[in-house]
C-alpha atoms as a PDB file:
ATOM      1  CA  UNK A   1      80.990  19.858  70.731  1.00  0.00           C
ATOM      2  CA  UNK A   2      80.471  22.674  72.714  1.00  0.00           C
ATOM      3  CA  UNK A   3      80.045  26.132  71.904  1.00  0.00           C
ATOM      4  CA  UNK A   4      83.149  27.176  71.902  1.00  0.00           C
ATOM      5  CA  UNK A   5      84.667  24.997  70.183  1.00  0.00           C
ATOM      6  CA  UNK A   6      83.041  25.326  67.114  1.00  0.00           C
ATOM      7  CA  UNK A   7      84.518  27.053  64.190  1.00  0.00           C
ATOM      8  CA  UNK A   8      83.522  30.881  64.153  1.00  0.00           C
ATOM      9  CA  UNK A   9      81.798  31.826  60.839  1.00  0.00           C
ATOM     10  CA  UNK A  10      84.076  34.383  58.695  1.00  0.00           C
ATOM     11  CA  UNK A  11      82.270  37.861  58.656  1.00  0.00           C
ATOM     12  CA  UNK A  12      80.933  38.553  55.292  1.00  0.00           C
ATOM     13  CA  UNK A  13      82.827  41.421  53.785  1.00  0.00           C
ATOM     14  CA  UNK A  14      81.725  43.792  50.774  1.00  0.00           C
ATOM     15  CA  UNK A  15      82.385  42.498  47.375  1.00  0.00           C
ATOM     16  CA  UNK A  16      84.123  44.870  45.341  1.00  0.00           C
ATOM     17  CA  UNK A  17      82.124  46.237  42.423  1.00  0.00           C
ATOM     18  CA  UNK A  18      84.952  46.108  39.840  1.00  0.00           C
ATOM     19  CA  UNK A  19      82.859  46.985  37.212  1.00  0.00           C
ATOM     20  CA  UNK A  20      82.032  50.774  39.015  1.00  0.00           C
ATOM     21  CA  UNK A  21      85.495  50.966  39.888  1.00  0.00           C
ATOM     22  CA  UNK A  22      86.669  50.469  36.090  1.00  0.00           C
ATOM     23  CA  UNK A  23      84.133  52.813  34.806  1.00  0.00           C
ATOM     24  CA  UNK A  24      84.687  55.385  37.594  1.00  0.00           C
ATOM     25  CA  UNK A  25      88.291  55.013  36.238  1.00  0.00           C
ATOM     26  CA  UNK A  26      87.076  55.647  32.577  1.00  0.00           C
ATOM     27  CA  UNK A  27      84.969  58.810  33.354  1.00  0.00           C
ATOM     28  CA  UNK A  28      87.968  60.032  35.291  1.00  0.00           C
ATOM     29  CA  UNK A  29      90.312  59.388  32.688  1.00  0.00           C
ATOM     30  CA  UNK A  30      87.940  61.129  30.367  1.00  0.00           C
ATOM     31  CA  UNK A  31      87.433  64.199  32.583  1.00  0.00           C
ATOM     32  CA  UNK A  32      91.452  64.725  33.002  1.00  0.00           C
ATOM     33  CA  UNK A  33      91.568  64.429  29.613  1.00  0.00           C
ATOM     34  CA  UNK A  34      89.030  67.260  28.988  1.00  0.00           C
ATOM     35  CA  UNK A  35      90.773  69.256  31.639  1.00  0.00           C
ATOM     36  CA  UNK A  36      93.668  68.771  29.196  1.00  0.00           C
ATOM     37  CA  UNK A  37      91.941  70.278  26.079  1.00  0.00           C
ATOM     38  CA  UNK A  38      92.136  66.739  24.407  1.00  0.00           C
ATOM     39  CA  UNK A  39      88.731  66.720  23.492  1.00  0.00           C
ATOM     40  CA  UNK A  40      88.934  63.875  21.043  1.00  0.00           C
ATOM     41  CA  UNK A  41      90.905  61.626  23.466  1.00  0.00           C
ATOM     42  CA  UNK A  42      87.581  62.320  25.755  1.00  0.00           C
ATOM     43  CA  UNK A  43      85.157  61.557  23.558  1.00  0.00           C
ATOM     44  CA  UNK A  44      87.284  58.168  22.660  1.00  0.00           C
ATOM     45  CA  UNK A  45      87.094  57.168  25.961  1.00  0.00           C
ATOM     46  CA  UNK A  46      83.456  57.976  26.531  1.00  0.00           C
ATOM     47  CA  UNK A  47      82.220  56.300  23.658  1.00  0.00           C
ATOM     48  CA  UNK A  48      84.248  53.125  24.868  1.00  0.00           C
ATOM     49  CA  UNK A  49      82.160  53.864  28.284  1.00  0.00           C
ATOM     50  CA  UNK A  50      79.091  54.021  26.465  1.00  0.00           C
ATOM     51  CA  UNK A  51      80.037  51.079  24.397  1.00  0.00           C
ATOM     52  CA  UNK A  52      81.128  48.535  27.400  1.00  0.00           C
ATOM     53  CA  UNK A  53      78.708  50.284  29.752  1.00  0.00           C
ATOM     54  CA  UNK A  54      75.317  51.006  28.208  1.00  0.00           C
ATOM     55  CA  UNK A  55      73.171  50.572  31.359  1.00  0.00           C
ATOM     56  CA  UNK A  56      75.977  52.252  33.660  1.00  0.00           C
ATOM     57  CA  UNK A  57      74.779  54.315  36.610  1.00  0.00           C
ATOM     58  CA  UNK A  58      77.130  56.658  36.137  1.00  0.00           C
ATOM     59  CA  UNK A  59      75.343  57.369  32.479  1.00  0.00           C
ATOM     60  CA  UNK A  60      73.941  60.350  33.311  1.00  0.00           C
ATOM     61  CA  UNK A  61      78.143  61.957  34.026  1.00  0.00           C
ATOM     62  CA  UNK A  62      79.231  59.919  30.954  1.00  0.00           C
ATOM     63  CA  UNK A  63      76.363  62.695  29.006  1.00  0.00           C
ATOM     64  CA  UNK A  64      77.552  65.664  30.604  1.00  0.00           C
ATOM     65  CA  UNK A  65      80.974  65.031  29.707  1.00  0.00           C
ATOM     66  CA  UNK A  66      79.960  64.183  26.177  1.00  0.00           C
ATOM     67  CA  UNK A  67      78.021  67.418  26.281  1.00  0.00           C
ATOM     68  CA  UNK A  68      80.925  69.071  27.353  1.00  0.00           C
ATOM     69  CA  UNK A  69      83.563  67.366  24.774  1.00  0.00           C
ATOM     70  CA  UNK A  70      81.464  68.212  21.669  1.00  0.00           C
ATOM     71  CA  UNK A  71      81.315  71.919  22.835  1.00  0.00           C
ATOM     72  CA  UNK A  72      84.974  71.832  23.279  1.00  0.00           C
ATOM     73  CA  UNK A  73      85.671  70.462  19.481  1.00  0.00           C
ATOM     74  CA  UNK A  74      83.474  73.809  18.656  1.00  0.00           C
ATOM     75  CA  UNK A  75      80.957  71.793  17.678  1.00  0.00           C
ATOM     76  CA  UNK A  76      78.019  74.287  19.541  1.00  0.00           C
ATOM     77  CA  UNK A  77      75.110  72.820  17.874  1.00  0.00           C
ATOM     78  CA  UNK A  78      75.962  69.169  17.791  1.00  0.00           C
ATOM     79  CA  UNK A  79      76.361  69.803  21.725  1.00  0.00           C
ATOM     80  CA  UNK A  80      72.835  71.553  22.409  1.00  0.00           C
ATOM     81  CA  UNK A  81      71.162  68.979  20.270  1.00  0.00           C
ATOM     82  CA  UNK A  82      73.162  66.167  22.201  1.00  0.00           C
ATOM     83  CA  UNK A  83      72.242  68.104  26.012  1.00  0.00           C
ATOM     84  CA  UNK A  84      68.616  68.347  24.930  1.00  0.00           C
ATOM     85  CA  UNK A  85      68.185  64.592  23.733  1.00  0.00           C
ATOM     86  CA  UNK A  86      70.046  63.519  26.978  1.00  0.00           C
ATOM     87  CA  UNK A  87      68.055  66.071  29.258  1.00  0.00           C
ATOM     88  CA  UNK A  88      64.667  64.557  28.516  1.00  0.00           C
ATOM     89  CA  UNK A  89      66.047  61.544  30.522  1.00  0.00           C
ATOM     90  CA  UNK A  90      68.133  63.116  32.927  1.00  0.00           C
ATOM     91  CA  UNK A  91      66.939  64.260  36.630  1.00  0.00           C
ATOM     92  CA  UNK A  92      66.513  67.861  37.005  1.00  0.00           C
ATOM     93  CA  UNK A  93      69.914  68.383  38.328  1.00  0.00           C
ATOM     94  CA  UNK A  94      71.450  66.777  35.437  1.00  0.00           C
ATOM     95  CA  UNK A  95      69.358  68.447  32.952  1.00  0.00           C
ATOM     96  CA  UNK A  96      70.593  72.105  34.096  1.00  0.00           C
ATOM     97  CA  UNK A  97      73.819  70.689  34.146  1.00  0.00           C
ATOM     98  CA  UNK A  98      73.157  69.040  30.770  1.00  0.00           C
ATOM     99  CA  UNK A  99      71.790  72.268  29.092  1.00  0.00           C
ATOM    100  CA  UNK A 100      74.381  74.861  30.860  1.00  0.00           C
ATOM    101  CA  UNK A 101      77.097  72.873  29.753  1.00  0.00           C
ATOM    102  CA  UNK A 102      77.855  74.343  26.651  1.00  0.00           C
ATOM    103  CA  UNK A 103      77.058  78.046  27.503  1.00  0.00           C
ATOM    104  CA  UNK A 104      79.425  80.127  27.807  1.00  0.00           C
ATOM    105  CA  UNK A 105      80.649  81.548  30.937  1.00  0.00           C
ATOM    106  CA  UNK A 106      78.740  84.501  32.181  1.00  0.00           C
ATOM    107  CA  UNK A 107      81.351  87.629  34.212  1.00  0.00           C
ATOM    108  CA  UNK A 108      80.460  87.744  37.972  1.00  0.00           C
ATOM    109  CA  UNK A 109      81.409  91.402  37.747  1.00  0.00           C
ATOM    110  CA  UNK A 110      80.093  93.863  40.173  1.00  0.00           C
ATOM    111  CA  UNK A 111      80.039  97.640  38.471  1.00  0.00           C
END
């Protein structure tokens, strides 16, 4: 058998990650829903993230959308205490992020 005439070997493609794609899909679904003022619906479908995802990689968006949920029920306290617990294991970006999420927003305006 010559060269050529053997079979060629298939190229090895990527293998989907289905699991990021379905919880990409969950933290999007939760973010429109925030985005919709249905803060209860978000925090449903975050703790179902949390619940089938524990060790996800996308944990630390899954806290800042928490963070942001609980603020949006009113519940200001409940969402400091939740930004500070998930701040001391968040990277510093996340942390600001984490702690600024519930604050309200401050008037750019120029006198």
């Amino acid at each position: 058998m010559c060269i050529r005439d053997r079979p060629s070997t298939p190229a090895l493609e990527p293998v989907p990650n289905d699991s990021l794609e379905r919880e990409t899909k969950m933290l999007t679904t939760a973010k429109r829903q925030l985005e919709a003022g249905d803060h209860v619906a978000a925090l449903a479908t975050i703790a179902a993230h949390a619940k089938q995802h524990p060790d996800s990689s996308l944990a630390d968006l899954r806290n800042v959308l928490e963070v942001q949920a609980t603020c949006g029920r009113g519940q200001r306290e409940q969402a400091a205490a939740l930004a500070k617990h998930h701040a001391k294991h968040a990277s510093p970006a996340t942390a600001a992020k984490l702690l600024a999420a519930c604050e309200p927003e401050v008037s750019t305006r120029t006198e």
